[in-house]
C-alpha atoms as a PDB file:
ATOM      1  CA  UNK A   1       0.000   0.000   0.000  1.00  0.00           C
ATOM      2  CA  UNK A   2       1.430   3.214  -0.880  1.00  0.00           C
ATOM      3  CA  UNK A   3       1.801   6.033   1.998  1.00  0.00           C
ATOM      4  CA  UNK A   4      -0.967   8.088  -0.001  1.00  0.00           C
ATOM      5  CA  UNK A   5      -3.244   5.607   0.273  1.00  0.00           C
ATOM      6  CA  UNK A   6      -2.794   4.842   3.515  1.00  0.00           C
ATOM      7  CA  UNK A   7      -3.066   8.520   4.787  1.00  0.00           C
ATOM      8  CA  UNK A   8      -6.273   8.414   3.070  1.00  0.00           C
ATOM      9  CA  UNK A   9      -7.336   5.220   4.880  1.00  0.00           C
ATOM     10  CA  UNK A  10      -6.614   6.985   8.073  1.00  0.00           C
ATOM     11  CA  UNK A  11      -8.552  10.287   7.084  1.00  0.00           C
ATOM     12  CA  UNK A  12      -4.979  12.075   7.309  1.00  0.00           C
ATOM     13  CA  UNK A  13      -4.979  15.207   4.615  1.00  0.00           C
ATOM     14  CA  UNK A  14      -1.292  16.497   4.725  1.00  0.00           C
ATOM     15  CA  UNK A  15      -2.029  20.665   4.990  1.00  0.00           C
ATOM     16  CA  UNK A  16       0.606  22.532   2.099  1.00  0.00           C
ATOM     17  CA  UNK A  17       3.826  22.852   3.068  1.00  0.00           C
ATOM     18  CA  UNK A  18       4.114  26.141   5.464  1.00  0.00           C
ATOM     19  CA  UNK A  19       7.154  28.220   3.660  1.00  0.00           C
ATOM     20  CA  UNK A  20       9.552  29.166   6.075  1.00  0.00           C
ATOM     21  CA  UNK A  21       8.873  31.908   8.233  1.00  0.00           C
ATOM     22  CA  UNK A  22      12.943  33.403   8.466  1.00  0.00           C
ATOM     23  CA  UNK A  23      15.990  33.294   6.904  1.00  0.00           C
ATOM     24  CA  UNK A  24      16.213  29.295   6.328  1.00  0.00           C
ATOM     25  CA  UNK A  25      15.064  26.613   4.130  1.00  0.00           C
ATOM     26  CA  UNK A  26      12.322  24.027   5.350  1.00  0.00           C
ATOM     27  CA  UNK A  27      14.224  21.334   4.354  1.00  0.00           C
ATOM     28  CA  UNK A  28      17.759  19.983   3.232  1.00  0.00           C
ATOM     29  CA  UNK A  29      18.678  16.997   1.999  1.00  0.00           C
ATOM     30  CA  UNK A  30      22.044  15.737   1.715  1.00  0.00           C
ATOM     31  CA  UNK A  31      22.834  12.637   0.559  1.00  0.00           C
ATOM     32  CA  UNK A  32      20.222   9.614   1.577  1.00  0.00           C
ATOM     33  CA  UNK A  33      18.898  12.370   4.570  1.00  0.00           C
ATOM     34  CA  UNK A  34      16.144  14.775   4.589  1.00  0.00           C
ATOM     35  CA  UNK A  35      16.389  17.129   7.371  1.00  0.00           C
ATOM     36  CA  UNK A  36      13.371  18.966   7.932  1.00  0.00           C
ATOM     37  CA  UNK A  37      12.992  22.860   9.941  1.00  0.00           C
ATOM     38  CA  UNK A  38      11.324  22.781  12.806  1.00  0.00           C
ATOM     39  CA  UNK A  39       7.670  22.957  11.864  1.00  0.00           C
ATOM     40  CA  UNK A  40       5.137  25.086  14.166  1.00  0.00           C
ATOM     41  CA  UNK A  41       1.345  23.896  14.289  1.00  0.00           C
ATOM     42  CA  UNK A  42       0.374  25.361  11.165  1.00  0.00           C
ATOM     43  CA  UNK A  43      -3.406  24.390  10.363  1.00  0.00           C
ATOM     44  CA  UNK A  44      -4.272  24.205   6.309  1.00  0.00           C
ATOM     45  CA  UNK A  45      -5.345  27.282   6.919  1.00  0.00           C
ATOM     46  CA  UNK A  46      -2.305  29.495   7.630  1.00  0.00           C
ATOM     47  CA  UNK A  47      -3.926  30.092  11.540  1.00  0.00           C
ATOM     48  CA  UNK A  48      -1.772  28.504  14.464  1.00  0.00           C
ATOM     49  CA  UNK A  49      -4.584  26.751  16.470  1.00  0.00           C
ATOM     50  CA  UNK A  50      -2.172  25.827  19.487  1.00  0.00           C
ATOM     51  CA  UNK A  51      -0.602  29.091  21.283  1.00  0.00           C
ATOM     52  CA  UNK A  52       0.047  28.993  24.590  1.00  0.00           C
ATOM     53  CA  UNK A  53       1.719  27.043  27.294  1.00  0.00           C
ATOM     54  CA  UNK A  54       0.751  23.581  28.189  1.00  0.00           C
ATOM     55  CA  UNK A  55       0.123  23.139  31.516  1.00  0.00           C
ATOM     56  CA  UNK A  56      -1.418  26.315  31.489  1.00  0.00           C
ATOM     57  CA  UNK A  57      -3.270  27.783  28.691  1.00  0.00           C
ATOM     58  CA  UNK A  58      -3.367  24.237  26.810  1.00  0.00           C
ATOM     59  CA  UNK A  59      -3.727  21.073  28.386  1.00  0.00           C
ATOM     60  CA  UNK A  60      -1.400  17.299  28.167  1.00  0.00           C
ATOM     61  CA  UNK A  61      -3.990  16.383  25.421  1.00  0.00           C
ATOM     62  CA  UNK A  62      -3.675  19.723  23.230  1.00  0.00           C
ATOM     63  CA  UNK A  63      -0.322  19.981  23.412  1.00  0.00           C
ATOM     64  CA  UNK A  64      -0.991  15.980  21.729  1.00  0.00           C
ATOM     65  CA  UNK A  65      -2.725  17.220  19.428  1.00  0.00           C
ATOM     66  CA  UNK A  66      -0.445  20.495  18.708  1.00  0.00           C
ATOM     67  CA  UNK A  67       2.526  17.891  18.028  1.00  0.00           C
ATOM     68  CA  UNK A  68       0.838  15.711  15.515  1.00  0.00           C
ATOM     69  CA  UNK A  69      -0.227  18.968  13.740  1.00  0.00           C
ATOM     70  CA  UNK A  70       3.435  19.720  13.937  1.00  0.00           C
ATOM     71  CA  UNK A  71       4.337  16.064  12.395  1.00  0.00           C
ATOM     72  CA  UNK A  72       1.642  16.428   9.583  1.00  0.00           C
ATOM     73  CA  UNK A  73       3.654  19.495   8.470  1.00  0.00           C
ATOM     74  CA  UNK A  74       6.960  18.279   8.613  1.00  0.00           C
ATOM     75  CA  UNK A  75       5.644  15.210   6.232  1.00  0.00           C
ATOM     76  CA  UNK A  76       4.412  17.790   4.134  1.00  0.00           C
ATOM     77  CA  UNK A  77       7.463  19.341   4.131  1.00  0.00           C
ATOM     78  CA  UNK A  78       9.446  15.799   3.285  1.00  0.00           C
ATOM     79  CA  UNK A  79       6.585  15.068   0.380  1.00  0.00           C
ATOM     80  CA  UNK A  80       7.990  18.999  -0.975  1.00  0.00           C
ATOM     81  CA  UNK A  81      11.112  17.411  -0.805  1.00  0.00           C
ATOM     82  CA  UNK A  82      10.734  13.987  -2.255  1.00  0.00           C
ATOM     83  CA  UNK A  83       8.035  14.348  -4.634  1.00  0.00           C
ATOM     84  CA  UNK A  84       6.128  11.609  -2.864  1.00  0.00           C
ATOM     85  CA  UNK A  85       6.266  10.339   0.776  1.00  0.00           C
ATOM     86  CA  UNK A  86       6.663   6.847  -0.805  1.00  0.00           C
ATOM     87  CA  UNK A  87      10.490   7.392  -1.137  1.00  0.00           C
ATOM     88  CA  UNK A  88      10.601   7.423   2.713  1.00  0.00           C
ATOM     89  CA  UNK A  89      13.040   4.434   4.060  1.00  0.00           C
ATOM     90  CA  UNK A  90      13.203   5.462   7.576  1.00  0.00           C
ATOM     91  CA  UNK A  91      12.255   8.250   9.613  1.00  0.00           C
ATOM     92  CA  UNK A  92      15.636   8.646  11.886  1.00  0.00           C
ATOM     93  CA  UNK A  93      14.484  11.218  14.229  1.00  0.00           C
ATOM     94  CA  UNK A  94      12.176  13.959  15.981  1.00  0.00           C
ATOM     95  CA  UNK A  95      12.978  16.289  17.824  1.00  0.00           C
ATOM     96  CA  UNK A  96       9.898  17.975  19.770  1.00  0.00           C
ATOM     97  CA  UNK A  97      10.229  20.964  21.812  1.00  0.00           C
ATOM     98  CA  UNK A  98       7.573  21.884  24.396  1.00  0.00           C
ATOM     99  CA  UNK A  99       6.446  25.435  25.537  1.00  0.00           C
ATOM    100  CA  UNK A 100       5.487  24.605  28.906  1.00  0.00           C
ATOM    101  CA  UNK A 101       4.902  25.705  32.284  1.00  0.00           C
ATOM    102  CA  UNK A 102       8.025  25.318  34.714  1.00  0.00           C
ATOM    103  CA  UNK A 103       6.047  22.357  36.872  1.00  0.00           C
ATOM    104  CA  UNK A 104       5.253  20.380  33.534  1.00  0.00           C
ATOM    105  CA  UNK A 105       6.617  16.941  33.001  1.00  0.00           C
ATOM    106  CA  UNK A 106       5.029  15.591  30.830  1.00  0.00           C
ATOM    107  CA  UNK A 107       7.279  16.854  27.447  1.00  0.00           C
ATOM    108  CA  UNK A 108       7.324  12.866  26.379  1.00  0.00           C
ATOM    109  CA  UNK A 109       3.380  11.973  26.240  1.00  0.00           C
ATOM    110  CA  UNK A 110       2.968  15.752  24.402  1.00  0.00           C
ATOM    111  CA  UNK A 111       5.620  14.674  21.526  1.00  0.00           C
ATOM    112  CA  UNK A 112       3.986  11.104  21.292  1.00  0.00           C
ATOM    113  CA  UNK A 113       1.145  13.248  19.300  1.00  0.00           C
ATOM    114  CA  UNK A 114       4.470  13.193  16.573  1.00  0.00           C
ATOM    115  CA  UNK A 115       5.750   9.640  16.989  1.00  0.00           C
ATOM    116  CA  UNK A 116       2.411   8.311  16.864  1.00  0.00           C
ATOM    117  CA  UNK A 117       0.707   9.631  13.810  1.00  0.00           C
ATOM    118  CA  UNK A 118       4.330   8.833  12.081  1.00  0.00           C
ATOM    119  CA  UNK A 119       4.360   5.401  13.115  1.00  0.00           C
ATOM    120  CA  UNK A 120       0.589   5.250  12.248  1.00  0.00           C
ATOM    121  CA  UNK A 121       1.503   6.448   8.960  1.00  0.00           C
ATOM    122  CA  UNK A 122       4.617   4.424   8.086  1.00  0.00           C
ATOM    123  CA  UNK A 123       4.230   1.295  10.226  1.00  0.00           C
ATOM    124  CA  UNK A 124       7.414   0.131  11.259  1.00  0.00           C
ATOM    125  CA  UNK A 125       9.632   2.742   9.196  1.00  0.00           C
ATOM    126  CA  UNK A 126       8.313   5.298  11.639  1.00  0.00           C
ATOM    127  CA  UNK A 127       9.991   3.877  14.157  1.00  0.00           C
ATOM    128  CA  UNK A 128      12.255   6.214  15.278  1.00  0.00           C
ATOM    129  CA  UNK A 129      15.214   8.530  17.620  1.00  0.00           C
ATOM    130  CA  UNK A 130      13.634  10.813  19.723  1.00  0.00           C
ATOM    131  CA  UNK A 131      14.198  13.746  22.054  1.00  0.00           C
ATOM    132  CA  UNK A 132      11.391  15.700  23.397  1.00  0.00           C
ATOM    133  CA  UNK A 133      12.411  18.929  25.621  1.00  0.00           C
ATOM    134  CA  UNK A 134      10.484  21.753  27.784  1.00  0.00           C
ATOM    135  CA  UNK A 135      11.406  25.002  26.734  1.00  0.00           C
ATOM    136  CA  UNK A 136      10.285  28.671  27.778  1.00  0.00           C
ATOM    137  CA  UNK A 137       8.728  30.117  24.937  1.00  0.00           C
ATOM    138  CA  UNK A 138       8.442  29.112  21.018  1.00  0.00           C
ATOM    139  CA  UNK A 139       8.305  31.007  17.910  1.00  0.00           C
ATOM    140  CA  UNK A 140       4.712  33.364  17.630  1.00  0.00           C
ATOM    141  CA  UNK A 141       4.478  31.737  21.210  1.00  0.00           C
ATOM    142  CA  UNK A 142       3.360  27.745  19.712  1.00  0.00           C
ATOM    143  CA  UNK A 143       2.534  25.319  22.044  1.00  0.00           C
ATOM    144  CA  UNK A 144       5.168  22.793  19.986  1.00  0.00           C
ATOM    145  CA  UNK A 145       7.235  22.629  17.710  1.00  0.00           C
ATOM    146  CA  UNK A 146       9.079  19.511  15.741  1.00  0.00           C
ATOM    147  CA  UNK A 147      12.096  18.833  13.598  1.00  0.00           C
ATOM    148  CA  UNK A 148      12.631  15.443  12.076  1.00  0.00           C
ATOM    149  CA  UNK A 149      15.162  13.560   9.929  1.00  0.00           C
ATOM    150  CA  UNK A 150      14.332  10.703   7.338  1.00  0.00           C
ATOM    151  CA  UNK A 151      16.182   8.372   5.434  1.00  0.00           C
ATOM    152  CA  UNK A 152      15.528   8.570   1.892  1.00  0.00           C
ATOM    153  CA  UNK A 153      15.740   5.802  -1.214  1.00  0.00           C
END
């Protein structure tokens, strides 16, 4: 089954690939890697549904929500890449970053909203690195925000 088809068994619509909002590119690839920017919770839209803290403004399960969001538009950003998300070997790694309160631990379960719709997506070539990280404040004051790499054929 190709990844298309099974984002469209899932209900998943990818939203366009946000352009980049500085002085970078949203992606780079180099060799067999695909490094994506850190992508913000863009909706299709252009709005960013998830600003705010979590664990204050936003709760565990938003901040979910704000990662897979974030996910969704850095495979966007790797189908802009690669022409088609088919060519995906192995995602490598995410990196999510969490604009939380000072008392909130919870940084892993919020980036799972990534990992999960990836591996959802991509089965066991989602599987991947991780590191998920409290922070202070995010760009335009996001709830999340996620990098990742993939391996590419």
């Amino acid at each position: 089954m190709s990844v298309e088809d099974r984002l469209k068994e899932l209900g998943i619509e990818l939203p366009p690939a946000p352009p980049p909002a500085a002085n970078y590119v949203p992606y780079m690839q180099e060799g067999s890697l695909v490094f994506v920017a850190g992508q913000v919770p863009r909706a299709a839209d252009g709005s960013l549904p998830y600003r705010g803290k979590v664990g204050r403004e936003l709760s565990e399960d938003e901040g979910y929500q704000a990662a897979r969001l974030c996910a969704l538009n850095c495979l966007a950003q790797v189908k802009a890449a690669l022409g088609s998300l088919d060519r995906v070997k192995q995602v490598v790694r995410i990196g999510g970053f969490v604009n939380s309160t000072e008392e909130f631990v919870n940084h892993p379960e919020v980036i799972n909203g990534a990992s999960d719709v990836v591996v959802e997506v991509f089965g066991e070539r989602g599987r991947h690195a991780r590191a998920a990280i409290g922070c202070s404040a995010l760009p335009r004051g996001v709830a999340v925000e996620v990098e990742m790499i993939v391996a590419v054929s």
